[in-house]
N, C-alpha and C. Protein backbone atom coordinates (compact mmCIF):
# COMPACT_ATOMS: atom_id res chain seq x y z
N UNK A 1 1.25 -7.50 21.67
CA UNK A 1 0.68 -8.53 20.82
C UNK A 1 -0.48 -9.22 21.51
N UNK A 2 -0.60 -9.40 22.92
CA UNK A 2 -1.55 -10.19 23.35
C UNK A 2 -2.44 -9.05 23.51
N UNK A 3 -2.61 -7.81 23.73
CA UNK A 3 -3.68 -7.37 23.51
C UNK A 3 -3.99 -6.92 22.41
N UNK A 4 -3.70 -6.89 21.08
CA UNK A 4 -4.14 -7.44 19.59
C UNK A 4 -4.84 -8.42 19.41
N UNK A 5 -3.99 -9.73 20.22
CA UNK A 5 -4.66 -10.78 19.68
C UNK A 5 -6.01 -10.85 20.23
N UNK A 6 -6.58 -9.86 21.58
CA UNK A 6 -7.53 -10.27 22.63
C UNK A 6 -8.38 -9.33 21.81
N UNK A 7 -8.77 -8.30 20.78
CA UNK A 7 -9.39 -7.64 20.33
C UNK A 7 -9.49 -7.68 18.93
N UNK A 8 -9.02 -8.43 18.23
CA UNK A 8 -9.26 -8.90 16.81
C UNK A 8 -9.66 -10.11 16.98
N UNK A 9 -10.62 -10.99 15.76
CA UNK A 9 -11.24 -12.31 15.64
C UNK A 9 -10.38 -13.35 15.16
N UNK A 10 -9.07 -12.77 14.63
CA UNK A 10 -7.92 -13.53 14.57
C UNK A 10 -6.72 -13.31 14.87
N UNK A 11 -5.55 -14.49 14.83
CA UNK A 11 -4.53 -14.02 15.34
C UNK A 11 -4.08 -13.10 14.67
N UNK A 12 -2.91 -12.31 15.01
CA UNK A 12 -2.19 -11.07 14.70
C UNK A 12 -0.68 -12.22 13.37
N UNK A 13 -0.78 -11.58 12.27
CA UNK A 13 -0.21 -12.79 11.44
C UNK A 13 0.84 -11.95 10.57
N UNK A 14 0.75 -10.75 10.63
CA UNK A 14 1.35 -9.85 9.47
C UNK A 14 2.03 -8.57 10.00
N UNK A 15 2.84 -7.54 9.66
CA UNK A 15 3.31 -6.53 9.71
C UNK A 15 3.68 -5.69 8.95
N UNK A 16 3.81 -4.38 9.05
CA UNK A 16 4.56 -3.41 8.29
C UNK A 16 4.71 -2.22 9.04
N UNK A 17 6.42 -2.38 8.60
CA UNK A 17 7.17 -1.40 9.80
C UNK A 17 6.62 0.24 9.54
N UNK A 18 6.76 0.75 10.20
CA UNK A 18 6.85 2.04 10.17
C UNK A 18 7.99 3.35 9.29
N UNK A 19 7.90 4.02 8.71
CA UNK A 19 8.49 4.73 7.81
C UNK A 19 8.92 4.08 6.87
N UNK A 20 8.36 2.40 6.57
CA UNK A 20 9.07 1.92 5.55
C UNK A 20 10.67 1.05 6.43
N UNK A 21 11.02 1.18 6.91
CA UNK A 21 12.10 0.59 7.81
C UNK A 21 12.15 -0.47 8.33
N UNK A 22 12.46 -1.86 7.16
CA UNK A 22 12.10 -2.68 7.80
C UNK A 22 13.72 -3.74 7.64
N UNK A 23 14.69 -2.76 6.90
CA UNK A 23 15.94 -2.86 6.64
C UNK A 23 16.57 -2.74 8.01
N UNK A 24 17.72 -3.69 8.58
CA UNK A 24 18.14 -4.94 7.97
C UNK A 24 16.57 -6.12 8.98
N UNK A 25 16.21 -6.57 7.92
CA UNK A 25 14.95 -7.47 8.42
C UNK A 25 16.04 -8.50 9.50
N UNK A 26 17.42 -8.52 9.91
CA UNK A 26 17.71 -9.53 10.56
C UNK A 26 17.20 -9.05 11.83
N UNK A 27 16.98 -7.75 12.04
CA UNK A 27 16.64 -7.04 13.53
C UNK A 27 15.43 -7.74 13.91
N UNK A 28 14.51 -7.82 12.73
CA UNK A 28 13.52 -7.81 13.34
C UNK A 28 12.91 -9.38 13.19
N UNK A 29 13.93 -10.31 12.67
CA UNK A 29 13.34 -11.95 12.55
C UNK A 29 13.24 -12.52 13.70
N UNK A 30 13.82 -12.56 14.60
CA UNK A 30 13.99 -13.16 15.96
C UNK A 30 12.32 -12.82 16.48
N UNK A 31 12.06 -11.52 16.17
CA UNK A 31 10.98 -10.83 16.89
C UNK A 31 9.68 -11.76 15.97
N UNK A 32 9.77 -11.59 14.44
CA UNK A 32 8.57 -12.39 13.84
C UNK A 32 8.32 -13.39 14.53
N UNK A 33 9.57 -14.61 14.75
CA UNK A 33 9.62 -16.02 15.06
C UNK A 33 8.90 -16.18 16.55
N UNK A 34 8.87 -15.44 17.72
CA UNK A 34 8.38 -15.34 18.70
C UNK A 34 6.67 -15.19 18.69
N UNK A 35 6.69 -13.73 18.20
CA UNK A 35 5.27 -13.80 17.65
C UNK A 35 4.34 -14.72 16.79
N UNK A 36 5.17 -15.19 15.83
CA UNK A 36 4.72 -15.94 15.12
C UNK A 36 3.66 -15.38 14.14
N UNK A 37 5.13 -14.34 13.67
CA UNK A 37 4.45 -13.52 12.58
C UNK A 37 4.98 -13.94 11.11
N UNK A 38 4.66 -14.54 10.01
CA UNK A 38 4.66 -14.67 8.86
C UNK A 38 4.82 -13.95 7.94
N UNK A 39 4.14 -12.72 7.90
CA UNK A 39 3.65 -12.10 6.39
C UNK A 39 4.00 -10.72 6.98
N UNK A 40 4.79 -9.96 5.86
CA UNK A 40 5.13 -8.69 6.33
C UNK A 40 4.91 -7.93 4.72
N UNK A 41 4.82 -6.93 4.96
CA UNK A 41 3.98 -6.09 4.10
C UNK A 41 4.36 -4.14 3.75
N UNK A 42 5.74 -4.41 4.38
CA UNK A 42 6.85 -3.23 3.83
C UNK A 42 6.88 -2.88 2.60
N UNK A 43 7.59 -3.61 1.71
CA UNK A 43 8.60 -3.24 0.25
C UNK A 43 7.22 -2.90 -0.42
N UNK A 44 7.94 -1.35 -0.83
CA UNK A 44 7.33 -0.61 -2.55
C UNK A 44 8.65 -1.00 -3.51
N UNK A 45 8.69 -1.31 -4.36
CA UNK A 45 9.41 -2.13 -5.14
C UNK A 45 9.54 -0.83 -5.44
N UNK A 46 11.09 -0.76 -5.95
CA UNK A 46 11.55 0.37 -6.83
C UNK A 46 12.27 2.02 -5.67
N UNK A 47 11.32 1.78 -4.56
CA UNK A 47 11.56 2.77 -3.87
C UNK A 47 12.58 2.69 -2.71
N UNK A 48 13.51 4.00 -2.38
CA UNK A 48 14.40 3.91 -1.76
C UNK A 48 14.63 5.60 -0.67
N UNK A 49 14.83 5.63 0.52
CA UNK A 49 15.20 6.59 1.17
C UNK A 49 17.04 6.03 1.97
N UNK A 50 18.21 6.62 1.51
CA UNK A 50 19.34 6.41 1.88
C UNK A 50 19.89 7.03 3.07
N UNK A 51 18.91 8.24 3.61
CA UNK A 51 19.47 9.10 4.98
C UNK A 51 19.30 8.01 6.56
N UNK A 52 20.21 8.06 6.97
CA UNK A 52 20.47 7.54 7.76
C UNK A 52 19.09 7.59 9.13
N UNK A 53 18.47 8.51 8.92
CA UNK A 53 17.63 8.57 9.92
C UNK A 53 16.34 7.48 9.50
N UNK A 54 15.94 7.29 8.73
CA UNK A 54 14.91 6.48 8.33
C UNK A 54 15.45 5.95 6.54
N UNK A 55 16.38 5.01 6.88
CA UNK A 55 16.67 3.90 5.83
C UNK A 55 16.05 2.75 5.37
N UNK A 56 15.81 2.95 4.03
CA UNK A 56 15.56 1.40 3.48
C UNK A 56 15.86 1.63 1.97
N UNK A 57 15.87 0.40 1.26
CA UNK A 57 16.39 0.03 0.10
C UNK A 57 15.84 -0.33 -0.55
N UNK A 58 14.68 -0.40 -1.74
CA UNK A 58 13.70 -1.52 -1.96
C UNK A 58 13.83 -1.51 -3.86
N UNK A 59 15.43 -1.03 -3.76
CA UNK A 59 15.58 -0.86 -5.33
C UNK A 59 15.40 -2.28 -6.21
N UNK A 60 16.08 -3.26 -5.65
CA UNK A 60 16.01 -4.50 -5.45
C UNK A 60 15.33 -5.52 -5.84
N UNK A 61 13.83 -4.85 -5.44
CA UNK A 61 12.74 -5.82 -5.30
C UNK A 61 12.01 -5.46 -6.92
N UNK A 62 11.83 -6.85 -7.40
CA UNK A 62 11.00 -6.30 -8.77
C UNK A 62 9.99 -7.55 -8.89
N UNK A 63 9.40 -7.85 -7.50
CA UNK A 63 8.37 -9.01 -7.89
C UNK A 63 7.09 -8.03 -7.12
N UNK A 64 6.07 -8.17 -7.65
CA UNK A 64 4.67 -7.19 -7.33
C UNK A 64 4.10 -8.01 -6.75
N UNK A 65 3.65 -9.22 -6.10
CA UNK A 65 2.84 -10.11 -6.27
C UNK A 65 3.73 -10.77 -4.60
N UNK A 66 2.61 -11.30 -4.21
CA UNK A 66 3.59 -11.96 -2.95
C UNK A 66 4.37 -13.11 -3.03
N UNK A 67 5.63 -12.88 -2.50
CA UNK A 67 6.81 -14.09 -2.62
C UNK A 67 6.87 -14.56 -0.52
N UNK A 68 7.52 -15.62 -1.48
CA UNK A 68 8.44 -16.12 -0.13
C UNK A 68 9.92 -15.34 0.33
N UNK A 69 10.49 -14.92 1.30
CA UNK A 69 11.58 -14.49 1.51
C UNK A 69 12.27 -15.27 2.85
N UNK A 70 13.53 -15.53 2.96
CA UNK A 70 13.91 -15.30 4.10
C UNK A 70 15.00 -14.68 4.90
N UNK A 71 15.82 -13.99 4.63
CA UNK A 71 16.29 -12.34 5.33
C UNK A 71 16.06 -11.31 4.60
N UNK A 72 16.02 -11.11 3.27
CA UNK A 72 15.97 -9.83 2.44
C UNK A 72 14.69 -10.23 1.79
N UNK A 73 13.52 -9.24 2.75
CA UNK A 73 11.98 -8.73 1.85
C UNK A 73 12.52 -8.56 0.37
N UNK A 74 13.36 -7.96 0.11
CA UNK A 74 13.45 -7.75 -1.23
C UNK A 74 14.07 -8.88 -2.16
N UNK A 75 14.21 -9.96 -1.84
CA UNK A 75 14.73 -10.81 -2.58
C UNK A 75 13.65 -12.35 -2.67
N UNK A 76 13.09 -12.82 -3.20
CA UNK A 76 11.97 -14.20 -3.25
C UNK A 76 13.17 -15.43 -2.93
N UNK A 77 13.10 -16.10 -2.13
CA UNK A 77 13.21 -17.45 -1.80
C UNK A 77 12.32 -18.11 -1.63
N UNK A 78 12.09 -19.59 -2.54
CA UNK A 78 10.84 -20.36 -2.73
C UNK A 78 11.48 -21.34 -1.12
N UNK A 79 12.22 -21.51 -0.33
CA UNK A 79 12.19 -21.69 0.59
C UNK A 79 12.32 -21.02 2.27
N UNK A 80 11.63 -19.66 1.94
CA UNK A 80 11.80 -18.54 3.11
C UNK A 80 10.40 -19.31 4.14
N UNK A 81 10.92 -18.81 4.91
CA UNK A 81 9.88 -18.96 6.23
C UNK A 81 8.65 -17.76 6.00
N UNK A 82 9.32 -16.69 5.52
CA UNK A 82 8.70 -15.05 5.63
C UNK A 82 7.64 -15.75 4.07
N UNK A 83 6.53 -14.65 4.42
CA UNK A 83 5.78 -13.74 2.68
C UNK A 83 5.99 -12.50 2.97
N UNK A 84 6.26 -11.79 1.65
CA UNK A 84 6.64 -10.71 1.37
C UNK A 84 5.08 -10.19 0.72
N UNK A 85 4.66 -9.29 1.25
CA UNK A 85 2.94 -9.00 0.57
C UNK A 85 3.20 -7.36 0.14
N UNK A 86 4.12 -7.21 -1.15
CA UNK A 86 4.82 -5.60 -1.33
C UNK A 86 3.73 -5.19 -2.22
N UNK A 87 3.51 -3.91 -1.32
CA UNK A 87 2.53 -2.65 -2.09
C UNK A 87 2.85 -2.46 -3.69
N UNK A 88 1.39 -2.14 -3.60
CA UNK A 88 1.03 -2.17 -5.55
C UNK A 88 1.45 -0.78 -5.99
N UNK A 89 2.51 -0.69 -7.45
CA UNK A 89 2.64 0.38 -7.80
C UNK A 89 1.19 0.88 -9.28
N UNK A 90 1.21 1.90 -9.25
CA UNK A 90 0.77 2.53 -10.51
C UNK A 90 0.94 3.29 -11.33
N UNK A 91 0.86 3.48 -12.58
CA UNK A 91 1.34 4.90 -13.44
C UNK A 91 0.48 5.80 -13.04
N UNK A 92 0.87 6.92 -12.58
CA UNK A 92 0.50 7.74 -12.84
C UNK A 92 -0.21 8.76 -13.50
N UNK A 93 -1.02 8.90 -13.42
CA UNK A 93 -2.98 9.68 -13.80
C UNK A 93 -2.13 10.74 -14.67
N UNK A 94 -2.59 10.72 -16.18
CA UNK A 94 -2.09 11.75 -16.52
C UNK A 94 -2.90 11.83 -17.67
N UNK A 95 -4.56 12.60 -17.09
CA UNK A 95 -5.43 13.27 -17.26
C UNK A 95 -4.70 14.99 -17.46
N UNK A 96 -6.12 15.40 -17.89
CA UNK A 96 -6.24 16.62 -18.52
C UNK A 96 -5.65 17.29 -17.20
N UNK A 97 -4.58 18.52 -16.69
CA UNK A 97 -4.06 18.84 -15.86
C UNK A 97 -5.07 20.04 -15.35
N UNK A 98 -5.45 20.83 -16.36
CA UNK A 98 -6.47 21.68 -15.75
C UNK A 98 -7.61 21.71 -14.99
N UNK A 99 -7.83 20.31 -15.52
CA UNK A 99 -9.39 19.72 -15.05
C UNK A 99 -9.09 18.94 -13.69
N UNK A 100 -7.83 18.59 -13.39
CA UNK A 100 -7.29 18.04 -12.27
C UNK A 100 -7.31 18.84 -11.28
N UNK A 101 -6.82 20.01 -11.69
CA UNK A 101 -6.61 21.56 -10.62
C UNK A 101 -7.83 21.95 -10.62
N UNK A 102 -9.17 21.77 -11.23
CA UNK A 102 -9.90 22.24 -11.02
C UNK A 102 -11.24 21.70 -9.99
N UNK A 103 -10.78 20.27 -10.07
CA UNK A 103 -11.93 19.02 -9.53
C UNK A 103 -11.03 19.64 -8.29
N UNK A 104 -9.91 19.13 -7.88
CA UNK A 104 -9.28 19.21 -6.67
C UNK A 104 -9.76 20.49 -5.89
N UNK A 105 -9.67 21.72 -6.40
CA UNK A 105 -10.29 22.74 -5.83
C UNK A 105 -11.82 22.77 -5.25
N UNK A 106 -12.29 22.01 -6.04
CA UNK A 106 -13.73 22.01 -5.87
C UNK A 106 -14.31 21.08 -4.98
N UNK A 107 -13.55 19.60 -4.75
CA UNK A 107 -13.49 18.96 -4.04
C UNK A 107 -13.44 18.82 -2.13
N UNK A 108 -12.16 19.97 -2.50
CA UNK A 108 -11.33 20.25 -1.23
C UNK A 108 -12.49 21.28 -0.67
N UNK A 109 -12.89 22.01 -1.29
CA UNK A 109 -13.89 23.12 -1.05
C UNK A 109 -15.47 22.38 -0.52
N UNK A 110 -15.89 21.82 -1.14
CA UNK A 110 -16.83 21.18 -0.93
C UNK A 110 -16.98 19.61 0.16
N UNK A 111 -15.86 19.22 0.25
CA UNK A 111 -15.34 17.67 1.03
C UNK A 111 -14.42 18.34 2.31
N UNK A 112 -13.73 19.15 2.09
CA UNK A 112 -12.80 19.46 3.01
C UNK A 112 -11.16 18.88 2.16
N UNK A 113 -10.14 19.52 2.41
CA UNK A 113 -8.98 19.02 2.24
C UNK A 113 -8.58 18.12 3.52
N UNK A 114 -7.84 16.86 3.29
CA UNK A 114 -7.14 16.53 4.51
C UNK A 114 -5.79 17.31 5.03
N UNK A 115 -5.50 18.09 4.37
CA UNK A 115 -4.31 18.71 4.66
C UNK A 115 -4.60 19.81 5.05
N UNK A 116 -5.24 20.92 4.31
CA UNK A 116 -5.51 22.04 5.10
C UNK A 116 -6.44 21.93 6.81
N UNK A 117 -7.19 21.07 6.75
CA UNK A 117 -7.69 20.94 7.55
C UNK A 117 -7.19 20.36 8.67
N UNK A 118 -5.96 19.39 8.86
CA UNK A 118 -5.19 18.93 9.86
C UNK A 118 -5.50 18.01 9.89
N UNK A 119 -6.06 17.28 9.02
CA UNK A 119 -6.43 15.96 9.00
C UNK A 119 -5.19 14.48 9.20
N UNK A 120 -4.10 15.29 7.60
CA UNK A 120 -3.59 14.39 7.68
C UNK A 120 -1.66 15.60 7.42
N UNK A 121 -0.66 14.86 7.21
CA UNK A 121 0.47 15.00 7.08
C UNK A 121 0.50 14.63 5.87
N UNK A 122 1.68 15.82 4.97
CA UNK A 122 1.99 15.39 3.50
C UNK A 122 3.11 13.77 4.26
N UNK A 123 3.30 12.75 3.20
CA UNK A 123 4.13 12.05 2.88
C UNK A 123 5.47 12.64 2.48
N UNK A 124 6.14 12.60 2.96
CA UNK A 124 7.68 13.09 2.98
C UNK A 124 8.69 11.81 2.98
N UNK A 125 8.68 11.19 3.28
CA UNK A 125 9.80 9.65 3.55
C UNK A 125 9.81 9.04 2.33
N UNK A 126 9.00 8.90 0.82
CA UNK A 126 9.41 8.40 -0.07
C UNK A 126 10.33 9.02 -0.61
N UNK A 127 11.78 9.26 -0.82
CA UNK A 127 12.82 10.37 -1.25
C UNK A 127 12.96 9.33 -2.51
N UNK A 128 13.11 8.43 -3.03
CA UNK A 128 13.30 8.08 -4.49
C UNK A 128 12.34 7.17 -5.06
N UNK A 129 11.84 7.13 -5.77
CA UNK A 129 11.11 5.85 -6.42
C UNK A 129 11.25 5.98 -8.36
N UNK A 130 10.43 5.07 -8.81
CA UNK A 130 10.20 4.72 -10.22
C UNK A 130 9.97 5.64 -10.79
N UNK A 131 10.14 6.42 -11.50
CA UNK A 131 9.46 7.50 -12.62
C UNK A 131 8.16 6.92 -12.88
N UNK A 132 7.48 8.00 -13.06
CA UNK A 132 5.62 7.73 -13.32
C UNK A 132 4.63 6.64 -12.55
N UNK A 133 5.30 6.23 -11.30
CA UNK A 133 4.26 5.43 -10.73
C UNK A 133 4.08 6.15 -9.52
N UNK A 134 3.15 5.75 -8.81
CA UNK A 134 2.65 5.98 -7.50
C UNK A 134 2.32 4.40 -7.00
N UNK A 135 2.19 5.30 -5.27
CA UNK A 135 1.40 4.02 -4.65
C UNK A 135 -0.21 3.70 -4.78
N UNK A 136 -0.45 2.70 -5.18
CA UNK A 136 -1.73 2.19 -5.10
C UNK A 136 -2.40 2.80 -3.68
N UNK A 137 -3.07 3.81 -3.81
CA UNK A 137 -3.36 5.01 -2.28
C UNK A 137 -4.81 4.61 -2.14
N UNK A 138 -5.66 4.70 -1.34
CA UNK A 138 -7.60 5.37 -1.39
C UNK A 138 -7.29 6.95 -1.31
N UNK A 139 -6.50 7.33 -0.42
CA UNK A 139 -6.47 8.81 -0.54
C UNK A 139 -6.21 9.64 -2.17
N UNK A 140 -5.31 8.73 -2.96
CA UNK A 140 -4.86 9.23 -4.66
C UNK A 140 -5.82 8.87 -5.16
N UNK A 141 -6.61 8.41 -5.36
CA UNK A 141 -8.10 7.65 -6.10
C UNK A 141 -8.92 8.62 -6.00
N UNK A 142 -9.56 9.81 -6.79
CA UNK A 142 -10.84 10.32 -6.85
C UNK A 142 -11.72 10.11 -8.00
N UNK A 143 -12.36 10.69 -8.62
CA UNK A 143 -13.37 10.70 -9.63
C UNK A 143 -13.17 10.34 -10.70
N UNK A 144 -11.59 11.57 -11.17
CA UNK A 144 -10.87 11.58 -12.35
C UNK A 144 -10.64 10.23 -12.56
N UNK A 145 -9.44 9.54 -11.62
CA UNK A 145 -8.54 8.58 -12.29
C UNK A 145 -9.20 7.24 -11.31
N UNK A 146 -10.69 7.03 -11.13
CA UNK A 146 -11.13 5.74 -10.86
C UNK A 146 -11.19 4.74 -11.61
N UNK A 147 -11.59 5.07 -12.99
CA UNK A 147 -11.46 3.97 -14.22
C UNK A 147 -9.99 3.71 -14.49
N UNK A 148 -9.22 4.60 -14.12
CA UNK A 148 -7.70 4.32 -14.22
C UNK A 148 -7.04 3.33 -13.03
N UNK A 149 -7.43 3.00 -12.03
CA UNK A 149 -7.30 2.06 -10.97
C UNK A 149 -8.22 0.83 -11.33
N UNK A 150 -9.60 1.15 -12.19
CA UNK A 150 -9.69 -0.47 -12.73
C UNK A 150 -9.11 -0.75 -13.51
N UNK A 151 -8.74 0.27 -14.69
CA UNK A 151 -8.01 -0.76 -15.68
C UNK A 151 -6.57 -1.52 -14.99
N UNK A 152 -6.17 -1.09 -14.22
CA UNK A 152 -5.07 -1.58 -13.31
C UNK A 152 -5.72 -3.34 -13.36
N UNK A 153 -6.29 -3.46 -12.96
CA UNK A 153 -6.73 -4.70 -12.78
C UNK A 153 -7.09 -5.84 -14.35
N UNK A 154 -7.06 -5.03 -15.12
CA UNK A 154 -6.79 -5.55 -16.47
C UNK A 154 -5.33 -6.75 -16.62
N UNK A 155 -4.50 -5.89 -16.25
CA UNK A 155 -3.20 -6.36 -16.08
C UNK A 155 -2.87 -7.30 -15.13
N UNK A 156 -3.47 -7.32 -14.07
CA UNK A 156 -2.80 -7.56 -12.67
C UNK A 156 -3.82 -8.11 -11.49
N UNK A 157 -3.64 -9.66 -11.69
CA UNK A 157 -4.35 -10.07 -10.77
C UNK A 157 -4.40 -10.08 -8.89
N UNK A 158 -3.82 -8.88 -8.82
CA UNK A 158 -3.52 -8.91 -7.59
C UNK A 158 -2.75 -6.72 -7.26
N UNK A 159 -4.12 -6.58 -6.37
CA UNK A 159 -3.37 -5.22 -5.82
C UNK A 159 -3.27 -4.75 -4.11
N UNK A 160 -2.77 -4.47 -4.03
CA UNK A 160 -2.13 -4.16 -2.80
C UNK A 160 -2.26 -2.63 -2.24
N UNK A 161 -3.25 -2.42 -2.05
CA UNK A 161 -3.50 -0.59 -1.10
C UNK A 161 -2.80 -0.44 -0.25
N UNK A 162 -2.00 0.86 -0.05
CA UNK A 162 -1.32 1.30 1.39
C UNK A 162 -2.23 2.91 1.78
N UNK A 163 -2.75 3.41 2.24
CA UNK A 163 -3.12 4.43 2.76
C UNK A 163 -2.93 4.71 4.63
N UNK A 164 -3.05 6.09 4.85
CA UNK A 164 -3.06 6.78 5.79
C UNK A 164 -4.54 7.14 6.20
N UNK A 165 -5.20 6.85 7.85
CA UNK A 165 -5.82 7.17 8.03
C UNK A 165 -6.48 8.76 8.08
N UNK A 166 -5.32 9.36 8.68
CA UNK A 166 -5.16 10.49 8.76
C UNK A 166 -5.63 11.31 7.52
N UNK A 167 -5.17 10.63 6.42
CA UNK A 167 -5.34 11.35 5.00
C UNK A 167 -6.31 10.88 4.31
N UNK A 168 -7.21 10.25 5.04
CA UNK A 168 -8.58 9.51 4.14
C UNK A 168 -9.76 10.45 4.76
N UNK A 169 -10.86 11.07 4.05
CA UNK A 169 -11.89 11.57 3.66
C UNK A 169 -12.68 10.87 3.43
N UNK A 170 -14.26 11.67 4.16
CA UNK A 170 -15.29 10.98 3.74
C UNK A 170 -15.57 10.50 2.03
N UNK A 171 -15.15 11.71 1.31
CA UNK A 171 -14.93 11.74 -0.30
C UNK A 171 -14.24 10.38 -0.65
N UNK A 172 -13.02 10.28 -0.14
CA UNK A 172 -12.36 8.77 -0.35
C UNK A 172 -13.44 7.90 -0.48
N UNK A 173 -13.61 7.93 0.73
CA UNK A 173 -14.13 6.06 1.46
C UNK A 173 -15.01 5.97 0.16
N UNK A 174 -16.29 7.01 -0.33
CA UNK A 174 -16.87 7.26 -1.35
C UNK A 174 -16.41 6.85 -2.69
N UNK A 175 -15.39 7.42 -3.06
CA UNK A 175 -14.82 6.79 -4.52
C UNK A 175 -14.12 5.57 -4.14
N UNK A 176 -13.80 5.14 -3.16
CA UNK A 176 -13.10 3.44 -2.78
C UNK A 176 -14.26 2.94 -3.28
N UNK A 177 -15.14 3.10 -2.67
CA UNK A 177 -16.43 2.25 -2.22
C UNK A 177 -16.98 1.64 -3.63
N UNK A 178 -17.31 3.06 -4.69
CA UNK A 178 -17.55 2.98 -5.98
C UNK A 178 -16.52 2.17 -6.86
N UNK A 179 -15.48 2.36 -6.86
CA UNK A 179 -14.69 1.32 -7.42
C UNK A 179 -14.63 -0.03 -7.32
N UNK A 180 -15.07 -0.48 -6.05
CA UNK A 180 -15.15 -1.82 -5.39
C UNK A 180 -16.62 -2.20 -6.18
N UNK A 181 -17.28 -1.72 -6.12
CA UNK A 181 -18.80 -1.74 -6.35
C UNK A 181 -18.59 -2.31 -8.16
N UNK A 182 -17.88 -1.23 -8.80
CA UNK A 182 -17.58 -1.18 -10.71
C UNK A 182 -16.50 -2.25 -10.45
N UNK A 183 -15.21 -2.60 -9.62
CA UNK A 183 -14.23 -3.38 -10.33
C UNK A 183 -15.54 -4.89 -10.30
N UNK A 184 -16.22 -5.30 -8.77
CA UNK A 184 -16.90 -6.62 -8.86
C UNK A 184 -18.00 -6.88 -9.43
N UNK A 185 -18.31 -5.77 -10.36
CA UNK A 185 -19.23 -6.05 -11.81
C UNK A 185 -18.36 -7.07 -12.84
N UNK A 186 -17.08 -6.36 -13.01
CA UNK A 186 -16.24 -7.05 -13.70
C UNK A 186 -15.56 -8.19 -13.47
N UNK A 187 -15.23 -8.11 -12.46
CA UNK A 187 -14.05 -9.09 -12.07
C UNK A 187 -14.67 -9.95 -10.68
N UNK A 188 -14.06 -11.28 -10.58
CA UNK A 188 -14.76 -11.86 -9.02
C UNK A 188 -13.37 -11.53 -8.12
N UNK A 189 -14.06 -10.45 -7.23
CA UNK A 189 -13.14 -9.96 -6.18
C UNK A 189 -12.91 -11.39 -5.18
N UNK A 190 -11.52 -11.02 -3.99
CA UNK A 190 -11.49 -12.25 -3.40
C UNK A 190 -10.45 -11.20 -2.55
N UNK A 191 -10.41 -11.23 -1.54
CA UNK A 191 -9.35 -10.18 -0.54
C UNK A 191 -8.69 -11.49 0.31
N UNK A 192 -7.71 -10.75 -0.16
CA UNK A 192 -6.47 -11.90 1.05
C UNK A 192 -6.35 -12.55 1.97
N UNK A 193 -7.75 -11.84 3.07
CA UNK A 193 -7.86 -12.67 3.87
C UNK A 193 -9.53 -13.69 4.27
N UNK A 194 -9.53 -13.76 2.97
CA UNK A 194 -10.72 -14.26 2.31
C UNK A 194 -9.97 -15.78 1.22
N UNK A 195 -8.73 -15.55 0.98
CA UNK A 195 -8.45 -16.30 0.05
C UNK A 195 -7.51 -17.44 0.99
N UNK A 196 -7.09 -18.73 0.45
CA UNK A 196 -6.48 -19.83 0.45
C UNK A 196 -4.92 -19.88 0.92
N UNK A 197 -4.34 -18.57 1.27
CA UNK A 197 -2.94 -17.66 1.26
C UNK A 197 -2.13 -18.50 2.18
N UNK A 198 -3.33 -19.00 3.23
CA UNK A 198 -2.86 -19.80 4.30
C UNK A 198 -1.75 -21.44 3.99
């Protein structure tokens, strides 16, 4: 932590565990309170892996938007010490399928795949979630379903990206970039740690 804090312009304030594992959060409160860490940023609402090697539970959780908690991320207490800042779900792109298989080919061909190329690792650790949603990704975001990640914002004043470095492409950063560019035509953007949260 102190060499975090000695190489970022602010303190170190937030977390999110690794494989999703942030079950039973009592392990790891003692550790926030020292650090003097606040805001943790685990729970996909809806999603759950039960094998003992990498457990968590997040069937539970059905608030999208950041709450207060204090032992169970998945539960809001308006008097928790913790914020709960849980990743944004989405429905699922369900564009023309051919034209999907066909951009992707052409893409991967022309951009590089992150996978064939060793870029990145498939995702394997989500073993259950919601029917028809995904995670709010930059890596799931291309051409096709970019107007489909703004209209997201129609609904929902507030989204939450989780991505893998490993699995991000120059192509990504590209259609992120463009989206950011089209959502703040529309909408007055404001990022979290830009906003009042404090």
């Amino acid at each position: 932590m102190t060499v975090l804090n000695e190489i970022r312009p602010a303190e170190v304030c937030g977390f999110r565990a690794g494989g999703w594992c942030i079950q039973p959060f009592e392990e790891f409160m003692d550790l926030f309170r020292q650090h003097n860490i606040r805001e943790e940023y685990t729970v996909v609402p809806g999603f759950a892996n039960l094998t003992e090697d990498q457990y968590y539970d997040f069937r539970s959780a059905e608030l999208h938007e950041p709450y207060p908690f204090s032992t169970d991320p998945c539960i809001r207490d308006a008097e928790g010490e913790f914020l709960e800042i849980p990743i944004s779900l989405i429905d699922q792109y369900t564009g023309p399928k051919l034209l999907q298989k066909v951009y992707s080919r052409i893409s991967d061909k022309v951009y590089g795949s992150a996978y064939s190329r060793g870029w990145g690792a498939s995702l394997s650790s989500l073993k259950e979630k919601p029917p028809g949603k995904d995670l709010c990704s930059i890596e799931l975001m291309d051409h096709l379903n970019r107007k489909h990640y703004l209209n997201y914002l129609e609904k929902h004043n507030w989204i939450h990206f989780v991505s893998h470095p490993k699995l991000i492409t120059g192509l990504h950063l590209t259609i992120f970039e463009k989206w950011l560019s089209d959502a703040a035509k529309k909408y007055h953007l404001v990022t979290y740690f830009n906003s009042d949260h404090s």
